[in-house]
Protein backbone atom coordinates (compact mmCIF):
# COMPACT_ATOMS: atom_id res chain seq x y z
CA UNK A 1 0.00 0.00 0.00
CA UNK A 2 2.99 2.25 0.19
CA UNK A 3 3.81 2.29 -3.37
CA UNK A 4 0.20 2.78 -4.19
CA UNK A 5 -0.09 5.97 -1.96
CA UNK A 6 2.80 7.53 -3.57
CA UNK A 7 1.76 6.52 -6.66
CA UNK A 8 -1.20 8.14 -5.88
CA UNK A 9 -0.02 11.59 -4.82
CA UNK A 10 2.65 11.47 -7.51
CA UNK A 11 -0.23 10.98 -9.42
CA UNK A 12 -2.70 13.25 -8.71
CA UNK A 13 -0.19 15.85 -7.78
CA UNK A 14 1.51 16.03 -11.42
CA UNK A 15 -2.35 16.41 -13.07
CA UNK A 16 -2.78 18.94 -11.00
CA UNK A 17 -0.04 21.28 -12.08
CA UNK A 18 -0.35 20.15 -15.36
CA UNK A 19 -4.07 21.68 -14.99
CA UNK A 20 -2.46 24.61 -13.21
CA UNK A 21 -0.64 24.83 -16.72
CA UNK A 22 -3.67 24.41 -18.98
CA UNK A 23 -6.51 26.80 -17.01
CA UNK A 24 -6.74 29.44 -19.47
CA UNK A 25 -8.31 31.90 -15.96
CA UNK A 26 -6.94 34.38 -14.32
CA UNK A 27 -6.76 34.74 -10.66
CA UNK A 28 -9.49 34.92 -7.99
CA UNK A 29 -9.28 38.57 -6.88
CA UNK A 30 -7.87 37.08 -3.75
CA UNK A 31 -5.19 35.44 -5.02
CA UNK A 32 -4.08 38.13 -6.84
CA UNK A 33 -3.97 40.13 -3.47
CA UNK A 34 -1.96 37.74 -1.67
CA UNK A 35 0.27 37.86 -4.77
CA UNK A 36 0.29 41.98 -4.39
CA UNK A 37 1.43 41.09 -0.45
CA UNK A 38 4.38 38.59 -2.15
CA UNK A 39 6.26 41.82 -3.72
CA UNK A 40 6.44 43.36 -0.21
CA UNK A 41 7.05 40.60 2.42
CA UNK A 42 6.35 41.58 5.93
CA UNK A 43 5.93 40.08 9.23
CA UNK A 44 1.54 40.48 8.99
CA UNK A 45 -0.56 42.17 6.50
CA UNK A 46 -4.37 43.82 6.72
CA UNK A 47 -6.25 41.43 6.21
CA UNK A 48 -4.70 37.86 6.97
CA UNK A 49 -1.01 36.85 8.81
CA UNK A 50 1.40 36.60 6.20
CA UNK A 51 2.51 33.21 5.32
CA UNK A 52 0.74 33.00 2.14
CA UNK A 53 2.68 35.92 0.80
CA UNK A 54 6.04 34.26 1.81
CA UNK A 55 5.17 31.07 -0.22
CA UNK A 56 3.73 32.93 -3.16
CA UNK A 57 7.37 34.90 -3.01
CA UNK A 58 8.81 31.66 -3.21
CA UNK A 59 7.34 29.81 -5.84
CA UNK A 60 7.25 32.47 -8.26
CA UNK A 61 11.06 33.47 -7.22
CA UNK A 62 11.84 29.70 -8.55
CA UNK A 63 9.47 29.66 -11.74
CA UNK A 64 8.13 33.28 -12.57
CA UNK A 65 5.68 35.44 -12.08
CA UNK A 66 2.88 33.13 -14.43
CA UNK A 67 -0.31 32.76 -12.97
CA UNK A 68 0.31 28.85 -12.27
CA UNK A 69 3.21 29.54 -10.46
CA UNK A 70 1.17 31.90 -8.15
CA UNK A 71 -1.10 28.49 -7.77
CA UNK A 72 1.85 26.13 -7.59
CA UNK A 73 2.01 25.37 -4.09
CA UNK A 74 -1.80 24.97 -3.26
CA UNK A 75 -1.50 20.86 -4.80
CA UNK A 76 1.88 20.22 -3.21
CA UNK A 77 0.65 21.79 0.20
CA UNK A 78 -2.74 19.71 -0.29
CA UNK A 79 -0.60 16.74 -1.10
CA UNK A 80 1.61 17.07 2.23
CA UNK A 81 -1.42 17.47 4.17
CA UNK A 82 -2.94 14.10 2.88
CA UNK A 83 0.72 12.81 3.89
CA UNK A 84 0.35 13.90 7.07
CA UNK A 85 -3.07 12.56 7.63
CA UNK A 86 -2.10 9.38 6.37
CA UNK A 87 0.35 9.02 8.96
CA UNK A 88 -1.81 9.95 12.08
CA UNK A 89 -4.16 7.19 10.08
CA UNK A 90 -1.38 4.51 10.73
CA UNK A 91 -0.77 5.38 14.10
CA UNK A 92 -3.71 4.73 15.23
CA UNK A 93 -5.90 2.59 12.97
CA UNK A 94 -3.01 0.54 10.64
CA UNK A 95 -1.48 0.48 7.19
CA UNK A 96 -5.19 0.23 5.76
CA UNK A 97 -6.71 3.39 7.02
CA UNK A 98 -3.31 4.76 6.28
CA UNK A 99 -3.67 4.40 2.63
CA UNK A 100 -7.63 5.45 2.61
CA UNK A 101 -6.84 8.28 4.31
CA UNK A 102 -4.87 9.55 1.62
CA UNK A 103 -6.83 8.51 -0.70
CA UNK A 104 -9.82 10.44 0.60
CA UNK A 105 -8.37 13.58 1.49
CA UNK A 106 -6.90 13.98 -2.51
CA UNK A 107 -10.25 13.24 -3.74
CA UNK A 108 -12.28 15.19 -1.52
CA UNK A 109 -14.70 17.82 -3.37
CA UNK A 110 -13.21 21.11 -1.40
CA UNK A 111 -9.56 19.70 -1.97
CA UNK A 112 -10.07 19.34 -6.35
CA UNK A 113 -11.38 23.09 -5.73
CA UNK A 114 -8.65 23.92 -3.30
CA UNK A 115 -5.70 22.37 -4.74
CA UNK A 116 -6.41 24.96 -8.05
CA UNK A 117 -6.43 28.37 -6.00
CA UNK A 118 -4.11 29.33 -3.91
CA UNK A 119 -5.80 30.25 -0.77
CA UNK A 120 -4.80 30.36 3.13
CA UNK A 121 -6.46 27.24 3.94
CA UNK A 122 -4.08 25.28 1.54
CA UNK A 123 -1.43 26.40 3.52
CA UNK A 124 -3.77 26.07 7.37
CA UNK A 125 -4.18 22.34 6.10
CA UNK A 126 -0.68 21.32 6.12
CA UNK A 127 0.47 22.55 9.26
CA UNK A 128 -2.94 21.65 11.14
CA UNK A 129 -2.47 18.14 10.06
CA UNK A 130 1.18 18.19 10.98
CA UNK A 131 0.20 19.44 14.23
CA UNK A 132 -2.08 16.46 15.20
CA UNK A 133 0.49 13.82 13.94
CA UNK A 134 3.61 15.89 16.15
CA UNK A 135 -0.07 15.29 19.42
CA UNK A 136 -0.48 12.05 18.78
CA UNK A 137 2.85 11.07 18.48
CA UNK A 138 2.96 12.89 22.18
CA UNK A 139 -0.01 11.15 23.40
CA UNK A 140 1.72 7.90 22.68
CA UNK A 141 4.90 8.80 24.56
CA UNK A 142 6.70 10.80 22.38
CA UNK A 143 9.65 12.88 23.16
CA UNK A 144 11.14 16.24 23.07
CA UNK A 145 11.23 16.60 19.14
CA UNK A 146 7.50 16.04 18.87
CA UNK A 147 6.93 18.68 21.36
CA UNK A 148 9.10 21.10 19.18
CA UNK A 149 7.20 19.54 15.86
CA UNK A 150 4.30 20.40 17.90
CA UNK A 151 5.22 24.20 18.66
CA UNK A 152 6.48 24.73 14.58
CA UNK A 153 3.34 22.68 13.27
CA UNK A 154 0.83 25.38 15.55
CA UNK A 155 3.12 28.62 15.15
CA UNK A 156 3.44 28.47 11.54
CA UNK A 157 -0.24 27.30 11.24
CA UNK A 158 -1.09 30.92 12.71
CA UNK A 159 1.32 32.09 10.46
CA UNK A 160 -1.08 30.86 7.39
CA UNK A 161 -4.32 31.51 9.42
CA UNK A 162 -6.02 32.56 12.85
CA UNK A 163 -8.25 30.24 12.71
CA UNK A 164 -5.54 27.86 13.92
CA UNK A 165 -6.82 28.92 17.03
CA UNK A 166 -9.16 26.05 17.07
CA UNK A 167 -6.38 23.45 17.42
CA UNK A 168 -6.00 25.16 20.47
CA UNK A 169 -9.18 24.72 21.50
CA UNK A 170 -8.79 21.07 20.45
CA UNK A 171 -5.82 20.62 22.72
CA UNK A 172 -8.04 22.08 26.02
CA UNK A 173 -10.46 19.37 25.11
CA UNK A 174 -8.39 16.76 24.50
CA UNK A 175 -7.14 17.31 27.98
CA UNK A 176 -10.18 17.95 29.58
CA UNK A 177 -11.88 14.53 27.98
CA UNK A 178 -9.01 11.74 27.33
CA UNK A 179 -6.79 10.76 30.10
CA UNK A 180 -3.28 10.26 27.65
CA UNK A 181 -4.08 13.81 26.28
CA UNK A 182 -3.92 15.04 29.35
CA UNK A 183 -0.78 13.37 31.19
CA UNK A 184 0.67 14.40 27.47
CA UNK A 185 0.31 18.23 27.77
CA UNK A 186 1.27 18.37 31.23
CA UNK A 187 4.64 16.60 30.61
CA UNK A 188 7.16 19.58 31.11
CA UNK A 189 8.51 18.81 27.64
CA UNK A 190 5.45 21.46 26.66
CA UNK A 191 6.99 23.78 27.89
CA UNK A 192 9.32 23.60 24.42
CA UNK A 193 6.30 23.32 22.60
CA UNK A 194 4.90 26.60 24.11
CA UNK A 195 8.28 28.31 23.69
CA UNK A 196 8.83 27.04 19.88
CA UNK A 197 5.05 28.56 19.19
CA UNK A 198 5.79 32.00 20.54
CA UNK A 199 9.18 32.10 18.85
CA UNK A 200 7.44 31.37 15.53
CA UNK A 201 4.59 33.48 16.14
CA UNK A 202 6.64 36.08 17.89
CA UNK A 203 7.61 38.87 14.82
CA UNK A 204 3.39 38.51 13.90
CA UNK A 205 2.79 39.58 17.06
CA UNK A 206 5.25 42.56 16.89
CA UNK A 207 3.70 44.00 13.53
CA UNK A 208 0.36 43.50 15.04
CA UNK A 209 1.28 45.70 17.85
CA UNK A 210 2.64 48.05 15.70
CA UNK A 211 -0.44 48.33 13.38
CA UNK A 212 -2.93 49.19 15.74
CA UNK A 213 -3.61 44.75 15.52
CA UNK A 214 -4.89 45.46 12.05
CA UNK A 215 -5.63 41.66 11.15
CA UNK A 216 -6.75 40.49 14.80
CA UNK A 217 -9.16 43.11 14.75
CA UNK A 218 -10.22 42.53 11.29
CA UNK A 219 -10.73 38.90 11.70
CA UNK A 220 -13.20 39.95 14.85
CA UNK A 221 -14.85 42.67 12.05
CA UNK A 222 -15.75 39.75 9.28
CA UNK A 223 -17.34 38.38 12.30
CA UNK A 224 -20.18 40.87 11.50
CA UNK A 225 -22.02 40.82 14.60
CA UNK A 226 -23.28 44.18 14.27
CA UNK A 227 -26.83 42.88 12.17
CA UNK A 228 -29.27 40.91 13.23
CA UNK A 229 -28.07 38.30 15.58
CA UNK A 230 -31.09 35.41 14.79
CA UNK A 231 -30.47 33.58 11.06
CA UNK A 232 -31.33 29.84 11.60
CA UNK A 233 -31.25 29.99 7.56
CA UNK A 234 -27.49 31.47 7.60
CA UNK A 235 -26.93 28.24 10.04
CA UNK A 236 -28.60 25.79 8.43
CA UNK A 237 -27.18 26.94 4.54
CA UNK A 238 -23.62 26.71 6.29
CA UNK A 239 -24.53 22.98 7.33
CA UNK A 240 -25.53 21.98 3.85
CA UNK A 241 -22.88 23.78 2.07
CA UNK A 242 -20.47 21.17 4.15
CA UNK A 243 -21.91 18.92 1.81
CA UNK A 244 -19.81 20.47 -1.32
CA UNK A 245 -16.82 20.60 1.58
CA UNK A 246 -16.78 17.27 2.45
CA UNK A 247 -19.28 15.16 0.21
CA UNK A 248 -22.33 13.97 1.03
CA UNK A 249 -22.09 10.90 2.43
CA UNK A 250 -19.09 11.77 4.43
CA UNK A 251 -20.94 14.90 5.76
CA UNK A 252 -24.10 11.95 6.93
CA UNK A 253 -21.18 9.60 8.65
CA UNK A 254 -19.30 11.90 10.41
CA UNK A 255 -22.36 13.91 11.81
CA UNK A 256 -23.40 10.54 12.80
CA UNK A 257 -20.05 9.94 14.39
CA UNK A 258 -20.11 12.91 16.45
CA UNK A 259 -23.43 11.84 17.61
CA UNK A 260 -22.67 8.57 18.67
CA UNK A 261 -19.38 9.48 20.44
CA UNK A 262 -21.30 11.83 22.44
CA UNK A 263 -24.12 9.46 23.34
CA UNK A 264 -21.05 6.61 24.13
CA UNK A 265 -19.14 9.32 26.05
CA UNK A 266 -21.86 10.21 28.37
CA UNK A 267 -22.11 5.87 29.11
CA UNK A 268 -18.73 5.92 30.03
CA UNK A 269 -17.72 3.82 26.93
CA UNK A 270 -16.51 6.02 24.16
CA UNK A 271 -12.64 5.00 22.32
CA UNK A 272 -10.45 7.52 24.20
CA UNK A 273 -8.74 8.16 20.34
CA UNK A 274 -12.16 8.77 18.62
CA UNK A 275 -12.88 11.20 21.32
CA UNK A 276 -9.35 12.50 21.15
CA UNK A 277 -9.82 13.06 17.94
CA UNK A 278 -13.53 14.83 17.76
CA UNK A 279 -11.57 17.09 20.36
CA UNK A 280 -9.81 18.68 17.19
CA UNK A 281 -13.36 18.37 14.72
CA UNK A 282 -16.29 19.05 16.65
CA UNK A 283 -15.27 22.98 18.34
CA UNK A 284 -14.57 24.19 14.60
CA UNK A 285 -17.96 22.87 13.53
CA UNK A 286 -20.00 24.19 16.19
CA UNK A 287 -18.03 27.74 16.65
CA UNK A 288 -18.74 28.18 12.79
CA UNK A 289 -22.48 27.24 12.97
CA UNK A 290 -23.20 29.34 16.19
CA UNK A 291 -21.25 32.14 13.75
CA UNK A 292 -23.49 31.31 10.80
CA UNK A 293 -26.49 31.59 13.12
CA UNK A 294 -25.49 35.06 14.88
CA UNK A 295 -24.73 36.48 11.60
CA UNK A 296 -23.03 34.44 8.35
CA UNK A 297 -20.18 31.92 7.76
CA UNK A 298 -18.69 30.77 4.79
CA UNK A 299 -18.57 27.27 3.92
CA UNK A 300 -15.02 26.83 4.34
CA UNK A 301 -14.70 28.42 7.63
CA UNK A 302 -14.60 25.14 9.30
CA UNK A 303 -12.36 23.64 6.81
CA UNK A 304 -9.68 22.57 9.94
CA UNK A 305 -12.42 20.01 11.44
CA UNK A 306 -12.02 17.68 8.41
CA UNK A 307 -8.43 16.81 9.10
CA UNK A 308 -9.16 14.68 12.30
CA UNK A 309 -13.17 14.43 10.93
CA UNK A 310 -11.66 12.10 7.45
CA UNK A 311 -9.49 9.94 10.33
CA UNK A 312 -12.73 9.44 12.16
CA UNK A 313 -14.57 8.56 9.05
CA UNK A 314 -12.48 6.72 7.26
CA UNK A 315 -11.97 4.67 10.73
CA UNK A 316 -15.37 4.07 11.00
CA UNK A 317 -15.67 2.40 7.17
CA UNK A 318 -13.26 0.41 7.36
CA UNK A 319 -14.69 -1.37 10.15
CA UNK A 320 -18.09 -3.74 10.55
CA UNK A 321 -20.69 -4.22 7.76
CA UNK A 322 -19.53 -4.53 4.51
CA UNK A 323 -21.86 -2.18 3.10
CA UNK A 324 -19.36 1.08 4.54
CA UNK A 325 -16.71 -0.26 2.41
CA UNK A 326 -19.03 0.25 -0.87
CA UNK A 327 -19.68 3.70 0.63
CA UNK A 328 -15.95 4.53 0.74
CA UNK A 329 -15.36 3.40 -2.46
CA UNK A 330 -18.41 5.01 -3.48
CA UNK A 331 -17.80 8.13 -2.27
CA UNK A 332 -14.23 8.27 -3.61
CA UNK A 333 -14.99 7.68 -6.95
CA UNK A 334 -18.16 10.14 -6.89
CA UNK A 335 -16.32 12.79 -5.87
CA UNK A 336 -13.12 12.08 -8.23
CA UNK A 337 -16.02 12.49 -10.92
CA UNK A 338 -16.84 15.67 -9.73
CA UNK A 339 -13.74 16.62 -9.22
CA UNK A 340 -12.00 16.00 -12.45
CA UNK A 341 -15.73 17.46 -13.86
CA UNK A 342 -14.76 21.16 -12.20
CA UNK A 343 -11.15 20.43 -13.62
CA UNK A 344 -12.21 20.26 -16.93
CA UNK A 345 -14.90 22.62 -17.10
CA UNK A 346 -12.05 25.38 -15.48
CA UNK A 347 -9.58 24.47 -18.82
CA UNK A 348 -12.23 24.62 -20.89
CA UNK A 349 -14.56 27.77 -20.72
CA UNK A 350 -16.48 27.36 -23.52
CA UNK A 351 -17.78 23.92 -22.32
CA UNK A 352 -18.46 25.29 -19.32
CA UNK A 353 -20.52 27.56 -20.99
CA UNK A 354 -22.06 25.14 -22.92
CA UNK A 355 -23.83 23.46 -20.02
CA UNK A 356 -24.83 26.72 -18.02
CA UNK A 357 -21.77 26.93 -15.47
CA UNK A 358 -20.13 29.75 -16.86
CA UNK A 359 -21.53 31.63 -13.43
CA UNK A 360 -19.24 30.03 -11.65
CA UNK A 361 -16.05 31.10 -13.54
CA UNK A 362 -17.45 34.58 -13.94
CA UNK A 363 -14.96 36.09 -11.88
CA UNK A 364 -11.63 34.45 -13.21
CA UNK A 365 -12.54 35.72 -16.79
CA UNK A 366 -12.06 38.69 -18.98
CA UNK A 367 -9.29 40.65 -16.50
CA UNK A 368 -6.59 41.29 -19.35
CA UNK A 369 -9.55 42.05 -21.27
CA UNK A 370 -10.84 44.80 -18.17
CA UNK A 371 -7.35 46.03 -17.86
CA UNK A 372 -7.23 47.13 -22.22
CA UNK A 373 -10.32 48.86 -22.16
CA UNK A 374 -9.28 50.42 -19.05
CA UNK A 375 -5.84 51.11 -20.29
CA UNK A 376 -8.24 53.13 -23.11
CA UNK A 377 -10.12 54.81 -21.33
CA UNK A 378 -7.54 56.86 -19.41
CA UNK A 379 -5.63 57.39 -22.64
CA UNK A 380 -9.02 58.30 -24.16
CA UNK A 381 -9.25 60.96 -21.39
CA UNK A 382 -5.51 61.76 -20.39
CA UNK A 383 -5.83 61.31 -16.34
CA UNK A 384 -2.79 60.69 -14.13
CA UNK A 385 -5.14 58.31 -12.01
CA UNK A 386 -7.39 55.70 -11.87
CA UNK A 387 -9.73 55.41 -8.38
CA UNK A 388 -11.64 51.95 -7.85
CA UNK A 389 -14.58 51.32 -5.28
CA UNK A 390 -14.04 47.92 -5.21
CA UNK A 391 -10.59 46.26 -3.78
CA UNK A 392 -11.22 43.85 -5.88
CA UNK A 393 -11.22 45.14 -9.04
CA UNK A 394 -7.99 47.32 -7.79
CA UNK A 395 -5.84 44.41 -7.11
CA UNK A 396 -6.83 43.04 -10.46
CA UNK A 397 -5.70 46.05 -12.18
CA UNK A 398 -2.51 45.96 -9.93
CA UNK A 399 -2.22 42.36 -11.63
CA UNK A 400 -3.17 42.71 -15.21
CA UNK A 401 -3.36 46.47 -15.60
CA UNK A 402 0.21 47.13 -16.51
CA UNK A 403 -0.58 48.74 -19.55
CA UNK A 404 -2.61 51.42 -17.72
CA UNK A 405 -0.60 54.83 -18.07
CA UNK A 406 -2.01 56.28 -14.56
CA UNK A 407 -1.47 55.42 -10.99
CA UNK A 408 -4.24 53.53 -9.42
CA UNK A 409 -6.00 54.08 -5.73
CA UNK A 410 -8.54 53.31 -3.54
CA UNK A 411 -11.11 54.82 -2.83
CA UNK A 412 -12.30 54.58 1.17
CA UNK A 413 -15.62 54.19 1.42
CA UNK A 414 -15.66 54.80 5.63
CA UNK A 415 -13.45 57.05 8.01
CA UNK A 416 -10.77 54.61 8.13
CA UNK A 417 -9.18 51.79 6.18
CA UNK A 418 -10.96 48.38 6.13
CA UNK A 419 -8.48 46.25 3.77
CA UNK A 420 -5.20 46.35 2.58
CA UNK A 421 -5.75 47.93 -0.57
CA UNK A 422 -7.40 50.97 1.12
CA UNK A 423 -4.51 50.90 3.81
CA UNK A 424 -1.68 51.03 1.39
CA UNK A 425 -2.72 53.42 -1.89
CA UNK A 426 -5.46 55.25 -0.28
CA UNK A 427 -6.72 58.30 -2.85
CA UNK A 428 -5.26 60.93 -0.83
CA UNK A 429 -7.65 63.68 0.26
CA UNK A 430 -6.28 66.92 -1.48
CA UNK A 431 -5.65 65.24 -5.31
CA UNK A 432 -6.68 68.35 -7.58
CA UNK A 433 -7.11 65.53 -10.13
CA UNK A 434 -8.76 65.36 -12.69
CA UNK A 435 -9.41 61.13 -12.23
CA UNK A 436 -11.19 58.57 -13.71
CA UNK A 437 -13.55 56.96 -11.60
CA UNK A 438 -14.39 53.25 -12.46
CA UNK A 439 -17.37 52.25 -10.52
CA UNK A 440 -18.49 48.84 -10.03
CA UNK A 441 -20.98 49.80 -6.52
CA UNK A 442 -23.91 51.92 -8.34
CA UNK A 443 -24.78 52.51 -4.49
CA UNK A 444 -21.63 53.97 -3.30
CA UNK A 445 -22.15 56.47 -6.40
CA UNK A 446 -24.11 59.44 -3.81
CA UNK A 447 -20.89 59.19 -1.63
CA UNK A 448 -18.54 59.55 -3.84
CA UNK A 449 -20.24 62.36 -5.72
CA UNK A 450 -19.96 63.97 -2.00
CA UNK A 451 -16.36 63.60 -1.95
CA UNK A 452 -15.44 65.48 -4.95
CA UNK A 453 -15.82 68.94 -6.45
CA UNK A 454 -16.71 68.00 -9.42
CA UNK A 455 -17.81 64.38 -10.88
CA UNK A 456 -19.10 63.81 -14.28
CA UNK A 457 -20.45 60.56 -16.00
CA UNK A 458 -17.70 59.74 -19.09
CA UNK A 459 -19.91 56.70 -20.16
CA UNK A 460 -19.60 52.90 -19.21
CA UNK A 461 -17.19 49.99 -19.94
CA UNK A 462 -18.73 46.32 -20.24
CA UNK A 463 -17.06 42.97 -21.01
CA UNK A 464 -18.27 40.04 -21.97
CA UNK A 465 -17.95 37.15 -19.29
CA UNK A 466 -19.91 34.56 -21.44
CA UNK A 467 -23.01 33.12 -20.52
CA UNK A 468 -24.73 36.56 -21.03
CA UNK A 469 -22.70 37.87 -18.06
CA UNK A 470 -20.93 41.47 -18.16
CA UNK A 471 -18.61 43.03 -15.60
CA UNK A 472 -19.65 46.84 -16.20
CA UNK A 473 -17.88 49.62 -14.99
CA UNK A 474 -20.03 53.38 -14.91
CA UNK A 475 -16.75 55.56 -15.20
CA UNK A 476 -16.57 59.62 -13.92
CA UNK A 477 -14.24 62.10 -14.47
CA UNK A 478 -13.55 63.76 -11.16
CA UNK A 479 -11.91 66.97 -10.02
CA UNK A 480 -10.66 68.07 -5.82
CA UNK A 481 -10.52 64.79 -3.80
CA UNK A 482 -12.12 66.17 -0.68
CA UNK A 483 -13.59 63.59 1.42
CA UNK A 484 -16.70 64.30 3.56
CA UNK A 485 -17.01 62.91 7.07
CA UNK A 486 -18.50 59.76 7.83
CA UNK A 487 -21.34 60.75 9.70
CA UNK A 488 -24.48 59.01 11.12
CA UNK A 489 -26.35 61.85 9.51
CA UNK A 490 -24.64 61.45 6.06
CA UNK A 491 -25.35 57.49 6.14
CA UNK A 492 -29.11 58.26 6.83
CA UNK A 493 -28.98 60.82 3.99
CA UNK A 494 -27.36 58.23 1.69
CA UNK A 495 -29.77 55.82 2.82
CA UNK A 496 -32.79 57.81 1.96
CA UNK A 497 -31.17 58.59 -1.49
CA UNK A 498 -30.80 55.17 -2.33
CA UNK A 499 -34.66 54.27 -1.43
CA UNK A 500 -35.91 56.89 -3.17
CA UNK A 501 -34.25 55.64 -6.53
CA UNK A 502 -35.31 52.09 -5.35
CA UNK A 503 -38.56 53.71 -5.58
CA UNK A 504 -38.75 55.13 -9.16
């Protein structure tokens, strides 16, 4: 079973990059601003810790500045973490479980998705999951290396992400419910564990201290808890959404899992590793829901719980009736279908368009195509600057704009900065001008009108996304960048604006 597992990642690690090679996209709008954060590396950013950036640096230091090499390390990093997995699988539950464990983790529906984007939880994955193998390996004994594996394996997984944090969590648990956690993580060989995290995490902490904790306090903001605080719906689209996450019928087994651990923990007969191990799935799930149901989640938000929730599952069908094992199998070749379906529908756009998906790709196409008829417009007009509303469509002009003759900014659309983009080329209040406005947020149009002197319409810009899609653009030539304050007062006066056009 060895040679099949690597066979297997070699495998399914090589098509991937070779599909990195053939996607004919461009990048998510996230992507591209990790990829803005790679040509400055620092110690944190706005927005997210900065890990991402330092990989991104790396990858396209080694192959160039291509799109795929921007995606390069999200299979290899997806591919270690299905390494790791395996491993923790033969600790505890044998060669077998081992090699389904890998199996399942390279074929799971969020991984094909995941593995072609280069995203944070790519690189949260891979250190989560070498995080629980460096645990268990403690909880069995283990000795002062896999308490410094430990520390690396959590530090550098809040590096990637904060939602690390749950491991944490998962660690309290684990100590709290299962008797070898515990005499584990009160061995004073922690204490190197603890050290080795800080270390790691140390400089992070520095730049977050020195910016005012920009990202900690923006990861609290995207909590939202401002609006209403009652959405059952939000909570109960989040649940099904883990469907696409995890596929279906390992969403049913491990929910059922969960269940029955709980039921066998309470009767004082639960498998202290099953429980250790729900100690590092179940928080993540339930945090994320109770988030979903104060205010929204996204589906991936509780992407960590599947590391320890495929161990559990796979654990659990590859034991008793015989009918689990044609659910594994099942399941693995369902969502290989689906997977390698998305693959080929994301190198081949006009086949995606062909069978009504081209929704779904709508924001990967037509930015070189954005960037020339932006490019026109300012030579059309002769501005020295171009001023987005929308980050997004700034960091894909950072990107793919290079043939723009005008420096671009930001626009902030409240009193103070609220991502990266606004924090680091702000429009600065003052700019005589003239600019061209490209607006993407019709409602934002009454504020900025405030802002400036003078603001004219100069027509629109729309491009063709196929499907019948457009990405349209209402630009303004503006004069004396003056911003008004953000007042309650102004927001109501916006507000009533905006309904009476909603009106007409």
């Amino acid at each position: 079973m060895l040679w099949a597992g690597a066979g297997l990642c070699a495998g399914l690690l090589a098509l991937r990059i070779a599909g990195l090679l053939l996607d004919p996209s461009s990048l998510y709008a996230d992507e591209t601003q990790y990829w803005v954060w790679s040509r400055s590396l620092d110690w944190g950013y706005f927005s997210k810790p900065p890990l991402i950036a330092w990989i991104i640096a790396f990858t396209t230091a080694l192959f160039g500045d291509s799109d795929w090499a921007v995606r390069l390390a999200a299979p290899v990093l997806h591919t270690l973490t299905a390494i790791f997995l395996a491993m923790s699988a033969h600790r505890l539950f044998g060669r077998a479980a081992a090699f389904w464990t890998l199996a399942a983790w390279l074929t799971l529906p969020s991984v094909w998705l995941s593995a072609a984007v280069m995203s944070t939880d790519a690189v949260l994955l891979t250190f989560w999951s070498l995080a629980l193998y460096a645990f268990i390996r403690l909880r069995e004994g283990g000795g002062f290396s896999f308490a410094v594996l430990l520390g690396f394996a959590i530090g550098f997984g809040l590096l990637a992400k904060y939602a690390m944090s749950y491991f944490l969590l998962g660690l309290a648990l684990a100590a709290l419910l299962d008797d070898p956690s515990r005499r584990a993580l009160l061995h004073p060989r922690m204490v190197a564990s603890g050290l080795t995290t800080l270390l790691v995490l140390a400089p992070n902490l520095v730049w977050n201290w020195r910016n005012d904790f920009a990202t900690v306090s923006h990861t609290a903001a995207n909590a939202n808890w401002g609006t209403d605080m009652f959405n059952p719906g939000e909570a109960a689209s989040f649940l099904i959404d883990q469907v696409a996450v995890f596929g279906p019928a390992f969403v049913v087994v491990l929910f059922y899992l969960i269940f029955r651990l709980v039921q066998d923990w309470r009767a004082g007969k639960a498998d202290p590793v099953w429980v250790m191990l729900a100690c590092f799935c179940v928080p993540a799930l339930l945090i994320v829901t109770g988030q979903a149901f104060l205010s929204r989640a996204h589906a991936n938000w509780a992407a960590s719980a599947y590391a320890a929730g495929t161990l559990l599952t796979i654990a659990f069908l590859l034991r008793g009736p015989l009918w689990r094992r044609y659910v594994l199998i099942g399941s693995l070749v369902f969502h290989t279908l689906v997977g390698a379906s998305f693959a080929t529908f994301a190198i081949s756009p006009r086949l995606a368009e062909s069978v009504g998906l081209a929704n779904a790709f709508k924001r990967v196409r037509g930015w070189p195509e954005t960037a020339d008829a932006l490019a026109s417009a300012v030579d059309r007009t002769g501005v020295g600057a171009v001023v987005f509303d929308n980050r997004n469509d700034f960091h894909q002009m950072q990107r793919y704009g290079t043939a723009i003759d005008a420096e671009l900014y930001m626009w902030m659309r409240y009193g103070g900065p609220t991502n990266q983009a606004e924090l680091g080329w702000a429009l600065p209040a003052g700019l005589a001008g003239p600019v061209l406005i490209a607006s993407e947020r019709e409602q934002e149009v009454p504020v900025l009108a405030r802002d400036f002197e003078r603001m004219d319409y100069a027509g629109d810009i729309a491009i063709d996304l196929g499907g019948g899609r457009q990405r349209v653009y209402a630009l303004f030539i503006a004069e004396d960048y003056r911003p008004v304050p953000r007042t309650p007062e102004l927001e109501a006066e916006i507000e009533a604006e905006r309904e009476a056009l909603r009106a007409r």
